[in-house]
Each structure stands twice: as structure tokens, then as C-alpha cells.
Protein backbone atom coordinates (compact mmCIF):
# COMPACT_ATOMS: atom_id res chain seq x y z
CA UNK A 1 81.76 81.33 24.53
CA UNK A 2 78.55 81.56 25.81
CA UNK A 3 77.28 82.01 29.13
CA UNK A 4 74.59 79.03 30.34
CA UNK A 5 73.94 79.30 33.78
CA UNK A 6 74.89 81.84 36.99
CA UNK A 7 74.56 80.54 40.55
CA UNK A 8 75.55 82.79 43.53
CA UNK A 9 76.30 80.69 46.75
CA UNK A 10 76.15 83.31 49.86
CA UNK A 11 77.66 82.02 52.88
CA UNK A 12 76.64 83.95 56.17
CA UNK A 13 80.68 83.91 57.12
CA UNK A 14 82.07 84.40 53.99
CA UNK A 15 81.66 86.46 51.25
CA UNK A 16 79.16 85.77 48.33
CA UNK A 17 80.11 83.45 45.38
CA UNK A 18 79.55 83.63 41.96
CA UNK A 19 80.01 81.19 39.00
CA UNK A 20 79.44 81.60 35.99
CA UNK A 21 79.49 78.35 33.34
CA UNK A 22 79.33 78.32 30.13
CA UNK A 23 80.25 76.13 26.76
CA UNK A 24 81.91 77.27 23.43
CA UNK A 25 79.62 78.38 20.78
CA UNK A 26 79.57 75.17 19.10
CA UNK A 27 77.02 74.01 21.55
CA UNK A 28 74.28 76.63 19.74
CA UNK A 29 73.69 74.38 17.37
CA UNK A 30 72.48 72.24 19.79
CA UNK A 31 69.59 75.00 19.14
CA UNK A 32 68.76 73.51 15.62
CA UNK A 33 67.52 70.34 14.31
CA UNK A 34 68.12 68.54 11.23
CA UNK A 35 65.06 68.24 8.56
CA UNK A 36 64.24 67.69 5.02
CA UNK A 37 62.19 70.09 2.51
CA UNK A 38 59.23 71.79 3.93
CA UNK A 39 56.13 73.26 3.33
CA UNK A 40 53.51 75.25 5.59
CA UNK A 41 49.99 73.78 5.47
CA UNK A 42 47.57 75.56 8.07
CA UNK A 43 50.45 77.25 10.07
CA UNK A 44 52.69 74.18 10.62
CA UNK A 45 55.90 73.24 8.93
CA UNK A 46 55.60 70.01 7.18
CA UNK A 47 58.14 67.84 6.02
CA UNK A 48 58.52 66.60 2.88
CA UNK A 49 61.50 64.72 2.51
CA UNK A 50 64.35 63.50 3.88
CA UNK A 51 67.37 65.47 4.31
CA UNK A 52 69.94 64.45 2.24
CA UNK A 53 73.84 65.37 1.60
CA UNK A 54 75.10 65.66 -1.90
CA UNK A 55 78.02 62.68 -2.71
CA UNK A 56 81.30 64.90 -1.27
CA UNK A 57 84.21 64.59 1.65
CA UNK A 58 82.93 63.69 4.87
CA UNK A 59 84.40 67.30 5.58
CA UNK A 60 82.34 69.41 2.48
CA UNK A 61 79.48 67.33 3.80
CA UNK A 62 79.88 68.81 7.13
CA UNK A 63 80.04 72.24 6.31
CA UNK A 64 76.86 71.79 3.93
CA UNK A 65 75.00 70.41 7.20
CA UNK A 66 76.06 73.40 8.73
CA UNK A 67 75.47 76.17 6.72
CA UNK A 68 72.29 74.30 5.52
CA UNK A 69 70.85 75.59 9.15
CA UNK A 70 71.59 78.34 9.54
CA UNK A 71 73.30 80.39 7.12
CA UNK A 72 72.69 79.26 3.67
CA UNK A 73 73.32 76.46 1.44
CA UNK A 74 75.50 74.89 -0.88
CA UNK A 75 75.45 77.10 -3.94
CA UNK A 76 73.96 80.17 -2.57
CA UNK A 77 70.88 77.75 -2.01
CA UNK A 78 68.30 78.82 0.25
CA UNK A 79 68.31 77.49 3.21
CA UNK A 80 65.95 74.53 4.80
CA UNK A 81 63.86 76.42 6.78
CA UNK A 82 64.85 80.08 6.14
CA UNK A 83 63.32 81.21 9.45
CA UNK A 84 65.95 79.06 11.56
CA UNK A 85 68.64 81.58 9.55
CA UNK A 86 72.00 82.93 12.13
CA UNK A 87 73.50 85.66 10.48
CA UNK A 88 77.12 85.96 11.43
CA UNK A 89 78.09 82.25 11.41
CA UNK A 90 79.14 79.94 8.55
CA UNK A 91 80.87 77.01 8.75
CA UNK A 92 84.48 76.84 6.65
CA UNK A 93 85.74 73.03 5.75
CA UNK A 94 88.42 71.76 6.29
CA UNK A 95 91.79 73.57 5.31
CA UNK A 96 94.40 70.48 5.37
CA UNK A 97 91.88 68.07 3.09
CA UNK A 98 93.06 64.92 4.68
CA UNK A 99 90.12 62.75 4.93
CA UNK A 100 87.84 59.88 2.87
CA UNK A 101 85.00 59.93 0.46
CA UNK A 102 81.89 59.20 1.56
CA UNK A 103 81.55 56.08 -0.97
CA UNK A 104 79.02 55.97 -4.28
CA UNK A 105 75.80 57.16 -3.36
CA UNK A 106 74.61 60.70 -1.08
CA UNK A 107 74.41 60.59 3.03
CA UNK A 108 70.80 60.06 4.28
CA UNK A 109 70.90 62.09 7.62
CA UNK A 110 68.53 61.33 10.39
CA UNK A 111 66.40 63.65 11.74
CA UNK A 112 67.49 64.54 14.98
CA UNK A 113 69.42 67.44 16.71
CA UNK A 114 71.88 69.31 14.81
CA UNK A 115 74.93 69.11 16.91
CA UNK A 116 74.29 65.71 17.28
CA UNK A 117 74.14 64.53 13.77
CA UNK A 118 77.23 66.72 12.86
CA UNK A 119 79.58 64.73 15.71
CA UNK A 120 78.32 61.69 13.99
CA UNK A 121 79.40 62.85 10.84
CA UNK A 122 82.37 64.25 11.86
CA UNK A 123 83.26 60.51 13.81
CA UNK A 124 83.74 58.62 10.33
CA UNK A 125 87.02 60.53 10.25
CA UNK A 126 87.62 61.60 13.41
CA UNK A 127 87.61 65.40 12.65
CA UNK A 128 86.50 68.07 15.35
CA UNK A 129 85.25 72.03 15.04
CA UNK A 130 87.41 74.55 15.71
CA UNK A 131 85.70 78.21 16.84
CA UNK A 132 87.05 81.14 15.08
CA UNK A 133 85.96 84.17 16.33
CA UNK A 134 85.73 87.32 13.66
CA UNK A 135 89.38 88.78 12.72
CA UNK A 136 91.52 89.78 9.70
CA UNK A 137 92.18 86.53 9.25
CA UNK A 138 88.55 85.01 8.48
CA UNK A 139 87.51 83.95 4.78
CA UNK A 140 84.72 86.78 5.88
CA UNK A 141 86.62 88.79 8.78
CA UNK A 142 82.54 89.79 10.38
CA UNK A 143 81.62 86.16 10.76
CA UNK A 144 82.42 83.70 13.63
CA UNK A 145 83.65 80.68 11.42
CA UNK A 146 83.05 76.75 12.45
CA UNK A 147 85.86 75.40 10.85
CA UNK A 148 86.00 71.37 10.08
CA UNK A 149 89.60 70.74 11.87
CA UNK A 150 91.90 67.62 11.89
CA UNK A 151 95.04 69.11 12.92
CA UNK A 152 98.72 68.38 12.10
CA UNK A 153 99.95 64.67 12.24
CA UNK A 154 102.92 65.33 14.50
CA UNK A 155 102.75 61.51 15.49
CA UNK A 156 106.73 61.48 14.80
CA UNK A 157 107.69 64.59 16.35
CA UNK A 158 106.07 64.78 19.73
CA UNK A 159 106.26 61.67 21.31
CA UNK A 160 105.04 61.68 24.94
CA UNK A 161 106.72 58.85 27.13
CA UNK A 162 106.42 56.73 30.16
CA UNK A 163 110.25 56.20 29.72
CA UNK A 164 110.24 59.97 30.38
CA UNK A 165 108.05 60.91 32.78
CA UNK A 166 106.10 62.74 30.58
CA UNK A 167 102.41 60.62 31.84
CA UNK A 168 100.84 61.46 35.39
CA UNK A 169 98.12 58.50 36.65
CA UNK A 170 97.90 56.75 33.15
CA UNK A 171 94.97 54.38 32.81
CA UNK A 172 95.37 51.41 30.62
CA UNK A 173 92.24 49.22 29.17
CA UNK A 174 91.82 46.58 26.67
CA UNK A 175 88.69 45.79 24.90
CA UNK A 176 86.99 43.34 21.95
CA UNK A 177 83.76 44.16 23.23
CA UNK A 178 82.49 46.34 20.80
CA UNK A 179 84.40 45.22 17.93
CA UNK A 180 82.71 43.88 14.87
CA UNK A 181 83.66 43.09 10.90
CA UNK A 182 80.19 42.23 9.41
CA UNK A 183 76.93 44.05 9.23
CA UNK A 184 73.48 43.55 9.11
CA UNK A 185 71.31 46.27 7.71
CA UNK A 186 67.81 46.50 7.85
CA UNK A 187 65.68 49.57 6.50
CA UNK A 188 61.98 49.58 6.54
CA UNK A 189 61.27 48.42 3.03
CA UNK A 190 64.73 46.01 2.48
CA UNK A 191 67.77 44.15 4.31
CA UNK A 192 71.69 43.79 3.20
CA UNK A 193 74.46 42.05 4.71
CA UNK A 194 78.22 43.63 4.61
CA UNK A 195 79.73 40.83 3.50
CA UNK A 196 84.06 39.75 4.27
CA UNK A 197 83.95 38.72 7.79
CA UNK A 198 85.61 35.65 8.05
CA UNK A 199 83.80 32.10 9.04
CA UNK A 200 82.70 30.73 12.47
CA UNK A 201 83.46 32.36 15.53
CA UNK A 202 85.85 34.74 14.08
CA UNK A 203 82.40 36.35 12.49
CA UNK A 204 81.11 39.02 14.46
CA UNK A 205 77.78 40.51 13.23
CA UNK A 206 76.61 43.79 13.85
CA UNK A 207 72.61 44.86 13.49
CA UNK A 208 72.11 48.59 12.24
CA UNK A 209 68.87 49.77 12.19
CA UNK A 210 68.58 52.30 9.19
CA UNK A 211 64.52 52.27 9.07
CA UNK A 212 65.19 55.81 8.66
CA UNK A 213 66.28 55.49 5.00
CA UNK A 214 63.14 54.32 3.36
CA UNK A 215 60.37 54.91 5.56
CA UNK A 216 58.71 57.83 3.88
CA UNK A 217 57.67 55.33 1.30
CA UNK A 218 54.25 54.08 0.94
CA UNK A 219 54.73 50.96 -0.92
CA UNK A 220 58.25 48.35 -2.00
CA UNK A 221 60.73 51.19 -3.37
CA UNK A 222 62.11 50.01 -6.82
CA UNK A 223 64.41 51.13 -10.10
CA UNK A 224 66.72 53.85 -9.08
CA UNK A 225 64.94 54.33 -6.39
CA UNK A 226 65.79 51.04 -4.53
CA UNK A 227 69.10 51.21 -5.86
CA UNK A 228 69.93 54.56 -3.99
CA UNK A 229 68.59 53.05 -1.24
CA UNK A 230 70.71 49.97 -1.07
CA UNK A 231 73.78 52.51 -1.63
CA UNK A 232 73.08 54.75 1.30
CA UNK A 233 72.38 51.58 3.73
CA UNK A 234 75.80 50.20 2.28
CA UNK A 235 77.64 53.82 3.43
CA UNK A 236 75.57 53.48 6.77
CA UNK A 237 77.30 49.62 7.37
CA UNK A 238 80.24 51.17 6.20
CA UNK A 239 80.32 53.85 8.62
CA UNK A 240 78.96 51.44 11.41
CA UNK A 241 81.70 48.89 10.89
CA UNK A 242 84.69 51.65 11.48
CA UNK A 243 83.11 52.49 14.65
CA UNK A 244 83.26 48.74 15.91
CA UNK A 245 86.60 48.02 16.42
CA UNK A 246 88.82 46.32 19.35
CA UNK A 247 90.46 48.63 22.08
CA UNK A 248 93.77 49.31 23.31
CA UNK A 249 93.31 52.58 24.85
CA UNK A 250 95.59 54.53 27.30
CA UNK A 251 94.30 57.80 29.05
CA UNK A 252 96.34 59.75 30.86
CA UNK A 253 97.11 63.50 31.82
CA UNK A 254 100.42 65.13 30.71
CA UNK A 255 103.25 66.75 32.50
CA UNK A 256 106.08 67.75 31.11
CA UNK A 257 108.31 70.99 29.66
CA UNK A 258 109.58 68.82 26.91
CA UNK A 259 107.24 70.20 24.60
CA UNK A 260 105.59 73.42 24.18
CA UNK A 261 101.97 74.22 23.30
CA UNK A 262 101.18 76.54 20.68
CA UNK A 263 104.75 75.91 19.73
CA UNK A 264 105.05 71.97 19.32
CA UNK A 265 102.01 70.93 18.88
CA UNK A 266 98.15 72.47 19.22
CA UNK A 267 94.79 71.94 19.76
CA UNK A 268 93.50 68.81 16.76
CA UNK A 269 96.76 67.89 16.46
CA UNK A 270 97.68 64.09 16.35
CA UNK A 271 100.60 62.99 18.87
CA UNK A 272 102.33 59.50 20.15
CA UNK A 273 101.92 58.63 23.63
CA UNK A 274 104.33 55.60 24.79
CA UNK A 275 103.21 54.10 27.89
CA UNK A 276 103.42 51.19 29.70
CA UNK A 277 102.95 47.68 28.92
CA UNK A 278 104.21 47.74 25.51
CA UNK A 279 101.44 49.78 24.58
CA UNK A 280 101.55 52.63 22.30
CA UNK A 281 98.70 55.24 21.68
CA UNK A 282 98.45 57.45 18.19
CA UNK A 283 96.18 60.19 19.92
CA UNK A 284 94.31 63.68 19.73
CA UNK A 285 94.65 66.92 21.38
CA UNK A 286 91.01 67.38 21.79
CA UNK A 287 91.84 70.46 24.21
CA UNK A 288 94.43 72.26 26.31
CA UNK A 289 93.88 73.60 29.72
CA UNK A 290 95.07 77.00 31.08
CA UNK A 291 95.73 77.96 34.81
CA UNK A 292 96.43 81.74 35.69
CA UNK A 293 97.23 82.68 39.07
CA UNK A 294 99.73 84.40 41.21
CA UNK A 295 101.96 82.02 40.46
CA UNK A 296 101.79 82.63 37.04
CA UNK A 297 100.80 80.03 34.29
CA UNK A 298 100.47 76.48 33.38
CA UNK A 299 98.14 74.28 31.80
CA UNK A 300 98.24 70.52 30.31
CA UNK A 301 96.69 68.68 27.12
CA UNK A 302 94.11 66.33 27.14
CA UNK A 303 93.73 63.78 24.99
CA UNK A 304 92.03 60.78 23.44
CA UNK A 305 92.44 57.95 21.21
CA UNK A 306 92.54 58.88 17.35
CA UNK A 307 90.77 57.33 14.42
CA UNK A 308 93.83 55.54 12.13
């Protein structure tokens, strides 16, 4: 973890607080920002290009984004800007390979903060990072490793009910809002349509702005050029289209001794959750929270709707 902030509260009839808050290490890369080649012209860093991932898994493209900033890239390749170089991180992709290609042509990244960009990348198949501090264990046992993580699909074998009592305060929402099946895609230089929606009002259009694509040209891109550009707008409807979709979405906290963490199920892992309503939730363990007092421990998942 690392520690963010300290505030100390003193109360003139009670004794002086402390609290300390702080957020896992993933947050540090909050502390890098995604670029393209570079090179130094009168003391400034100039870029050159956009940044670009090689055609791979959504997961080997994660780790490249990764270990592009801040440790070193694919290949042994240096890295973008060798300054912004971590040593004692690298990211690891992930183990169970359960995922989607990322179509025909290389991932155009935005510029933009790191973190940010990697969630986004990391959405398309709903994967998450898991921290794992140096230990025997480690592909390098001196590194703290960000590991691309999707779990265990346990969706058959833990099965949290309503029947049961396993669900305390479930929420229950429903939602087309956001849900779309065509795109419209417009880049600085050209425009493409996702085509398959069906006719009428059953057609819902979404607009994605992907300007970013071909704006570092000067003039109408064409050949190969154009081509590679049409392919990476196609991904980015691709990408924007799974995001869009209707809602059936049940939140809730967990209580229950039916199943045991660590043991059962764990953090990533995918679960059922059987509510109310007739409605029935494939979801994540995103994280699991742990009490310690004097009288002793508990703790409780929390989850959140999963990516089919």
C-alpha cells in the first residue's frame, strides 16, 4: 500500500486521533502518463508519434502498456521515456489466458493518464490487477508484480441466494439507457459506420469520437496508411459497442457462512448471485473486506456485475 494522506483530529476531552489513508500501489501509476516516441529539442520532450500497441490479447497488451512506463518494453525494448523508469515493478499477464483478441489491426492509445488508459483497456474484458508484493513465489521474487487477473469462473459452484439469506439490503435496477448496437466513428481525417443494427427504432446509434487516431496528420491519410486507420477506428467501435449494453444489475452486500473466502472462492473470481425478482446476476469479487477486533474476525465480499 501506500500511504496518501495523515490527519490528526485533537479533541480538548479526548485523546488525539490519527488516520492514516492510503490506496494500493496500483494507484502509482496514476503517476505516469501515456505517450508516443520522443525526442528532446531545446530541453523539452517532444512527441513524435502516437503510442501504439502491437496486434496481441487485450491482456499481453496490458502488460506492454505497463512495463512500457516504467520498466521496460516488449522485447527488452527501451522504454518510452527512459527517465520515467521504476525499478522494482513489472507487470506479469495474465496466468489463466481466458480472454479475446484485440481484432486485425494494433490499439491506438490515447494520450492521457496511465492508470486511466490501462482500466480502459482492461474494461474490453473485464479483467482487474492484482498486487503481488516480492516473495518466492514471483516470476522475479525482488519485484512487486502487477499481474493482469480474471479469476476463477466459479459461477456454478458458489451460488449466493435470496432463497437463502445469503443477500443483506440488495438493490435492484433495470436499464436500456445506455445500450446501443451501431456505431458512428469519426476521426479527424475520415468517418465509418458499424454496420448490423437492425432497422427503425430498434437502431440505436452511438457517436465515438476517435479524432485521436489520425490527427497527427497534416494532409488526407491514404494506402496503408488509411487502411490502418480505418482498422483501429473499427477496434475502437468495437470496443465502444460492448460497453453499451442494457442493464439488469443487482448490488448487494453478502452475509453468510455458507461459503468461505480464500477457500471457496477469492478475490477476481466470478460468482452467481440469485436474487429477487427473477433476476439473476453472473458477478465479480472485485474485493473482500476484513474486520479485526476483540471479537475476533469477519469480513464480507463486494461485488459487481461481470462482463459475459
Amino acid at each position: 500500500m501506500m500511504v496518501e494522506t495523515q490527519e490528526i483530529d485533537e479533541d480538548t476531552y479526548e485523546e488525539p486521533m490519527i488516520e492514516i489513508k492510503g490506496t494500493s500501489l496500483e494507484a502509482w501509476l496514476d503517476n505516469r502518463s501515456v505517450g508516443g516516441d520522443t525526442e528532446e529539442d531545446g530541453g523539452l520532450v517532444v512527441f513524435l508519434s502516437d503510442y501504439v500497441l502491437p496486434f496481441d490479447t487485450t491482456w499481453e497488451q496490458a502488460t506492454d502498456l505497463i512495463n512500457w512506463h516504467i520498466n521496460i518494453g516488449p522485447g527488452g525494448t527501451p522504454l518510452i521515456n527512459p527517465e520515467d523508469e521504476a525499478l522494482g515493478f513489472t507487470a506479469i499477464s495474465n496466468q489463466q489466458h481466458i480472454g479475446t483478441s484485440v481484432g486485425a489491426a494494433a490499439r491506438i492509445v490515447r494520450r492521457g493518464p496511465l492508470h486511466q488508459r490501462l482500466l480502459e483497456l482492461l474494461a474490453i474484458d473485464d479483467f482487474g490487477i492484482k498486487v503481488v508484493r516480492p516473495n518466492p513465489g514471483n516470476a522475479n521474487p525482488l519485484v512487486t508484480e502487477f499481474r493482469i487477473h480474471n479469476g476463477v469462473d466459479r459461477r456454478d459452484s458458489v451460488i449466493f441466494s435470496h432463497a437463502f439469506g445469503d443477500l443483506k439490503r440488495p438493490r435492484y435496477f433495470w436499464s436500456n439507457k445506455n445500450y446501443k448496437n451501431d456505431a458512428h466513428v469519426v476521426s479527424t481525417y475520415n468517418e465509418i459506420r458499424f454496420t448490423g443494427a437492425p432497422p427503425g427504432y430498434n437502431c440505436r446509434i452511438l457517436y465515438v469520437d476517435a479524432s485521436d487516431i489520425d490527427s497527427q496528420w497534416t494532409d488526407w491519410p491514404t494506402g496503408s496508411d488509411r487502411s490502418d486507420i480505418l482498422a483501429a477506428m473499427f477496434n475502437r467501435a468495437v470496443d465502444a459497442i460492448a460497453a453499451s449494453r442494457n442493464t439488469a444489475l443487482l448490488a448487494t452486500d453478502i452475509s453468510t457462512t455458507r461459503y468461505a473466502f480464500r477457500t471457496d472462492y477469492d478475490v477476481g473470481d466470478l460468482v452467481t448471485v440469485n436474487g429477487n425478482y427473477d433476476v439473476s446476476s453472473l458477478m465479480r469479487v472485485t474485493e473482500y473486506v476484513e474486520f479485526q477486533d476483540e471479537n475476533g474476525e469477519t469480513g464480507y465480499p463486494t461485488l459487481s456485475a461481470a462482463v459475459e
